[in-house]
Protein backbone atom coordinates (compact mmCIF):
# COMPACT_ATOMS: atom_id res chain seq x y z
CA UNK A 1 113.46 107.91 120.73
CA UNK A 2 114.26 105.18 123.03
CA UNK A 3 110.95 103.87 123.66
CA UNK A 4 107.69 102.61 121.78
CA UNK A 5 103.97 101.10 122.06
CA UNK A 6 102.14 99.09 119.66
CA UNK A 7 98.67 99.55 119.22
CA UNK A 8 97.48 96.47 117.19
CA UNK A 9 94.23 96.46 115.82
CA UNK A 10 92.11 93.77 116.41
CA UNK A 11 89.93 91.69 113.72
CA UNK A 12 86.56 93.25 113.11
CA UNK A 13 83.42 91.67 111.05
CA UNK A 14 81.75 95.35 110.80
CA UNK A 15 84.87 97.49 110.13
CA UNK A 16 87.17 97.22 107.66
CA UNK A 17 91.22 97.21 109.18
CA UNK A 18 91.87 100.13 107.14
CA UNK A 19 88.90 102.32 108.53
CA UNK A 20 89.93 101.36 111.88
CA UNK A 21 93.54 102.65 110.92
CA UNK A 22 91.99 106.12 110.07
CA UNK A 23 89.95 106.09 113.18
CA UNK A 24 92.85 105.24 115.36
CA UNK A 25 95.25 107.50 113.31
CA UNK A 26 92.55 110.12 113.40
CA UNK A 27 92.20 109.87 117.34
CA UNK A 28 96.12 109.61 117.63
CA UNK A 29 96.52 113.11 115.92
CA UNK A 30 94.20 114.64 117.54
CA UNK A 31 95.89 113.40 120.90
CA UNK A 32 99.06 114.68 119.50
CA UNK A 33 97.50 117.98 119.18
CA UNK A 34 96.35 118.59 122.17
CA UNK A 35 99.33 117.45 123.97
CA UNK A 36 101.50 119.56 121.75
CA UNK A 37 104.21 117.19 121.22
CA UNK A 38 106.76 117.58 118.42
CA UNK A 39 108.77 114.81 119.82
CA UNK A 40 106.76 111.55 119.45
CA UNK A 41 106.85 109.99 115.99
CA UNK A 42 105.28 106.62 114.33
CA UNK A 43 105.54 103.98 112.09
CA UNK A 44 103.84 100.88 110.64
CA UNK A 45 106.01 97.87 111.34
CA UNK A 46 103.66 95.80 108.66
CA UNK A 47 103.33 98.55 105.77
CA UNK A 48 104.58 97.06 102.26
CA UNK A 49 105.50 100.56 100.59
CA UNK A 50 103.01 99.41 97.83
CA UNK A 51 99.65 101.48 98.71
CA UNK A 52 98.00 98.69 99.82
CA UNK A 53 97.60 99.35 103.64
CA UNK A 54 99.40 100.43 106.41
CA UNK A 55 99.03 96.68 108.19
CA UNK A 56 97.36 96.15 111.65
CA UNK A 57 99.97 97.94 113.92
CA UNK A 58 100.34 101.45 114.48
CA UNK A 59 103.95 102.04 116.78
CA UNK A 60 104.05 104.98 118.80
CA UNK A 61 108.17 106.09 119.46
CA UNK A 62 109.14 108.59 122.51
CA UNK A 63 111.31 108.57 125.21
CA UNK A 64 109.06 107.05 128.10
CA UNK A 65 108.06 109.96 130.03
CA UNK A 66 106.52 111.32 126.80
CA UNK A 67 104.35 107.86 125.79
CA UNK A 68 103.15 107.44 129.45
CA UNK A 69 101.98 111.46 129.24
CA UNK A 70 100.02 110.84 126.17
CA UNK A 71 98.93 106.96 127.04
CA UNK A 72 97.90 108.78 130.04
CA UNK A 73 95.42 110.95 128.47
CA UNK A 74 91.76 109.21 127.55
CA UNK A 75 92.34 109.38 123.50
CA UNK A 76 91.67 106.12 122.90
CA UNK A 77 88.01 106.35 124.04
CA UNK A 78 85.79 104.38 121.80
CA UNK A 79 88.96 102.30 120.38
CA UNK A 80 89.68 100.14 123.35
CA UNK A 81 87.77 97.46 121.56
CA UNK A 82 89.15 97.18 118.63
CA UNK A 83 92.76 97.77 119.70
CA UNK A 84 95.23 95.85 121.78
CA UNK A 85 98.15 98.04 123.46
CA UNK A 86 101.58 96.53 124.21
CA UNK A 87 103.38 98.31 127.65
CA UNK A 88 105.71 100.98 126.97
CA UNK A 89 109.07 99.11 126.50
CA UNK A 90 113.01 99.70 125.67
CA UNK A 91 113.69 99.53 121.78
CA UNK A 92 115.78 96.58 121.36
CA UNK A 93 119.66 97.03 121.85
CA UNK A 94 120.19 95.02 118.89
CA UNK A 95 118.00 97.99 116.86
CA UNK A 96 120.49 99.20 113.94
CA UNK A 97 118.61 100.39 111.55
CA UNK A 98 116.33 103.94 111.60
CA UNK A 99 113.75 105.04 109.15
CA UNK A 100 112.33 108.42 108.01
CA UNK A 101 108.53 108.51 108.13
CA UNK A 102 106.91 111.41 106.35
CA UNK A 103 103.30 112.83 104.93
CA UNK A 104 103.66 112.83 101.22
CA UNK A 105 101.60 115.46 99.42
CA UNK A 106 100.83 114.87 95.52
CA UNK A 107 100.14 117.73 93.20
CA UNK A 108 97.14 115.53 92.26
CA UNK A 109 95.07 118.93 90.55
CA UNK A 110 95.64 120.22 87.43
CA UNK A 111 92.89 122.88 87.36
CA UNK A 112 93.82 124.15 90.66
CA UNK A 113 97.75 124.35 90.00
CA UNK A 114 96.68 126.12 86.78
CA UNK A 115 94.34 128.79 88.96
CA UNK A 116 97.72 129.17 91.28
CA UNK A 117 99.93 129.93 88.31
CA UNK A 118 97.33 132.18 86.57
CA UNK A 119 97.30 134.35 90.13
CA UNK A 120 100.58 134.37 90.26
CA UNK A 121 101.80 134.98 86.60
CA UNK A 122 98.83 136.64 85.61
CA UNK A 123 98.31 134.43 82.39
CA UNK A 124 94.78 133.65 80.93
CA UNK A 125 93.22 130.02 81.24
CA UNK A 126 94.35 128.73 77.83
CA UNK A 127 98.08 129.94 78.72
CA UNK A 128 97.82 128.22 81.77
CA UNK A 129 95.99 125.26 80.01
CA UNK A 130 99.14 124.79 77.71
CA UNK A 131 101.62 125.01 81.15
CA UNK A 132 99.74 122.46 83.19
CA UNK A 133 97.78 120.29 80.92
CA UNK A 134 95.09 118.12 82.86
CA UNK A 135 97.71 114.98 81.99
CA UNK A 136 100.03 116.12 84.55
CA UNK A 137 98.12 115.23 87.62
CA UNK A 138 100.99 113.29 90.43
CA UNK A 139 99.25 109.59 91.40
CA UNK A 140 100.27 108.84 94.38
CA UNK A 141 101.24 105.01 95.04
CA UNK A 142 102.03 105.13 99.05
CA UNK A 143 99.74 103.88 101.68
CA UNK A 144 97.50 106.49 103.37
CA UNK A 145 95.31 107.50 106.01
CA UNK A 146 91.36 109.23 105.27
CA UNK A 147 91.22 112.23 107.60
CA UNK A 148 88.99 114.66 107.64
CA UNK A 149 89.24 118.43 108.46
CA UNK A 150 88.55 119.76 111.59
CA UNK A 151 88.29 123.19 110.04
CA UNK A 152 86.30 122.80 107.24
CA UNK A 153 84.73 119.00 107.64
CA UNK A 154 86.59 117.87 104.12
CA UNK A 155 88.30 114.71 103.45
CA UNK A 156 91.96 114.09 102.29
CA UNK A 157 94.19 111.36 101.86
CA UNK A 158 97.20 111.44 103.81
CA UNK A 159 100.54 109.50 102.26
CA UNK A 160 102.60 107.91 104.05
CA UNK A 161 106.33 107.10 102.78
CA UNK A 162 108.30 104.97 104.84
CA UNK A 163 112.03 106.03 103.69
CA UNK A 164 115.07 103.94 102.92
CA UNK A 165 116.73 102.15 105.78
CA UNK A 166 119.94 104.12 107.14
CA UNK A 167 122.13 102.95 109.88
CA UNK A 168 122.28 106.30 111.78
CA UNK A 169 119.39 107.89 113.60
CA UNK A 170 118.67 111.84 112.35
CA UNK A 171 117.47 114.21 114.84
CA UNK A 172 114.09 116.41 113.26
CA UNK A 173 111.05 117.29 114.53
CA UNK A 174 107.35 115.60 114.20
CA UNK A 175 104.10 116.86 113.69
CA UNK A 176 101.12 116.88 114.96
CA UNK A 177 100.59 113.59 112.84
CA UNK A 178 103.85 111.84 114.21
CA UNK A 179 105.62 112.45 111.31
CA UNK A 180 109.13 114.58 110.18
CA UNK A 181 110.33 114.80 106.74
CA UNK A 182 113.78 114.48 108.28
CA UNK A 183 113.86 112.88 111.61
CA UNK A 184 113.97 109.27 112.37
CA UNK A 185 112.44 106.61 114.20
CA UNK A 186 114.12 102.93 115.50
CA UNK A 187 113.11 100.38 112.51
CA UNK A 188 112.97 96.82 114.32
């Protein structure tokens, strides 16, 4: 990953940043889709770590051939508006440092981990009641994107954990959502 783009949202008096974030993220992943790519990752050079936002700039990270092939495409229909895009350009030389960025997923429901474990152990609802009582549900405190499902038109929150800062780069591949719970992306 030698290259990136910023796409920086702009100020908005009807939208809120963050639902342009899951408008733009929501458009990105779709692009990503489409395009099949499993090399192209992102970040959010102005996220805190603190679920409260994922800032105004989405980074896209590629080698160049890849960013110009998806910049190419028209995904950003309807966005152009409210987004600014730098060029595609180097990462800095100086760039040291490399970050993990990865989908978090929290075991936020009781009732449906207990209906797992009473298919799968064959236990009764008050057995499974005493397993997985409804205090056990996982809060999530991470920034996140609203998408919702192609498939079956739901909404979900998807977490976003920036990782520690490590001086190497890791090889891994991305998703469709630009994101690898093991490779890395330049952190400048």
């Amino acid at each position: 990953m030698d290259h990136y783009l910023d796409i920086t949202l702009l100020p908005d008096p009807e939208f809120s940043h963050n639902h342009l974030m899951d408008a733009l993220f929501a458009k990105l992943h779709r692009a990503l889709v489409i395009a099949g790519c499993g090399d192209i990752g992102i970040s959010f050079p102005q996220v805190n770590g603190q679920g409260t936002g994922l800032g105004m700039v989405l980074r896209v990270h590629g080698q160049a051939a890849r960013l110009g092939h998806l910049m190419a495409a028209n995904w950003l229909a309807g966005m152009r508006d409210h987004t600014t895009l730098s060029g595609i350009e180097i990462v800095p030389s100086t760039c040291n440092s490399f970050r993990v960025v990865s989908r978090v997923q929290a075991k936020s429901s009781p009732a449906r981990e207990r209906r797992r474990l009473m298919r799968r152990k064959g236990l009764t609802e008050e057995q499974a009641l005493v397993r997985i009582p409804d205090h056990c549900a996982e809060m999530l405190h991470l920034p996140y994107v609203q998408m919702r499902s192609q498939s079956t038109a739901e909404r979900f929150l998807l977490f976003i954990r920036h990782g520690a800062v490590q001086a190497t780069p890791a090889e891994g591949a991305f998703s469709a959502y630009g994101l690898s719970p093991t490779g890395t992306i330049p952190w400048f």
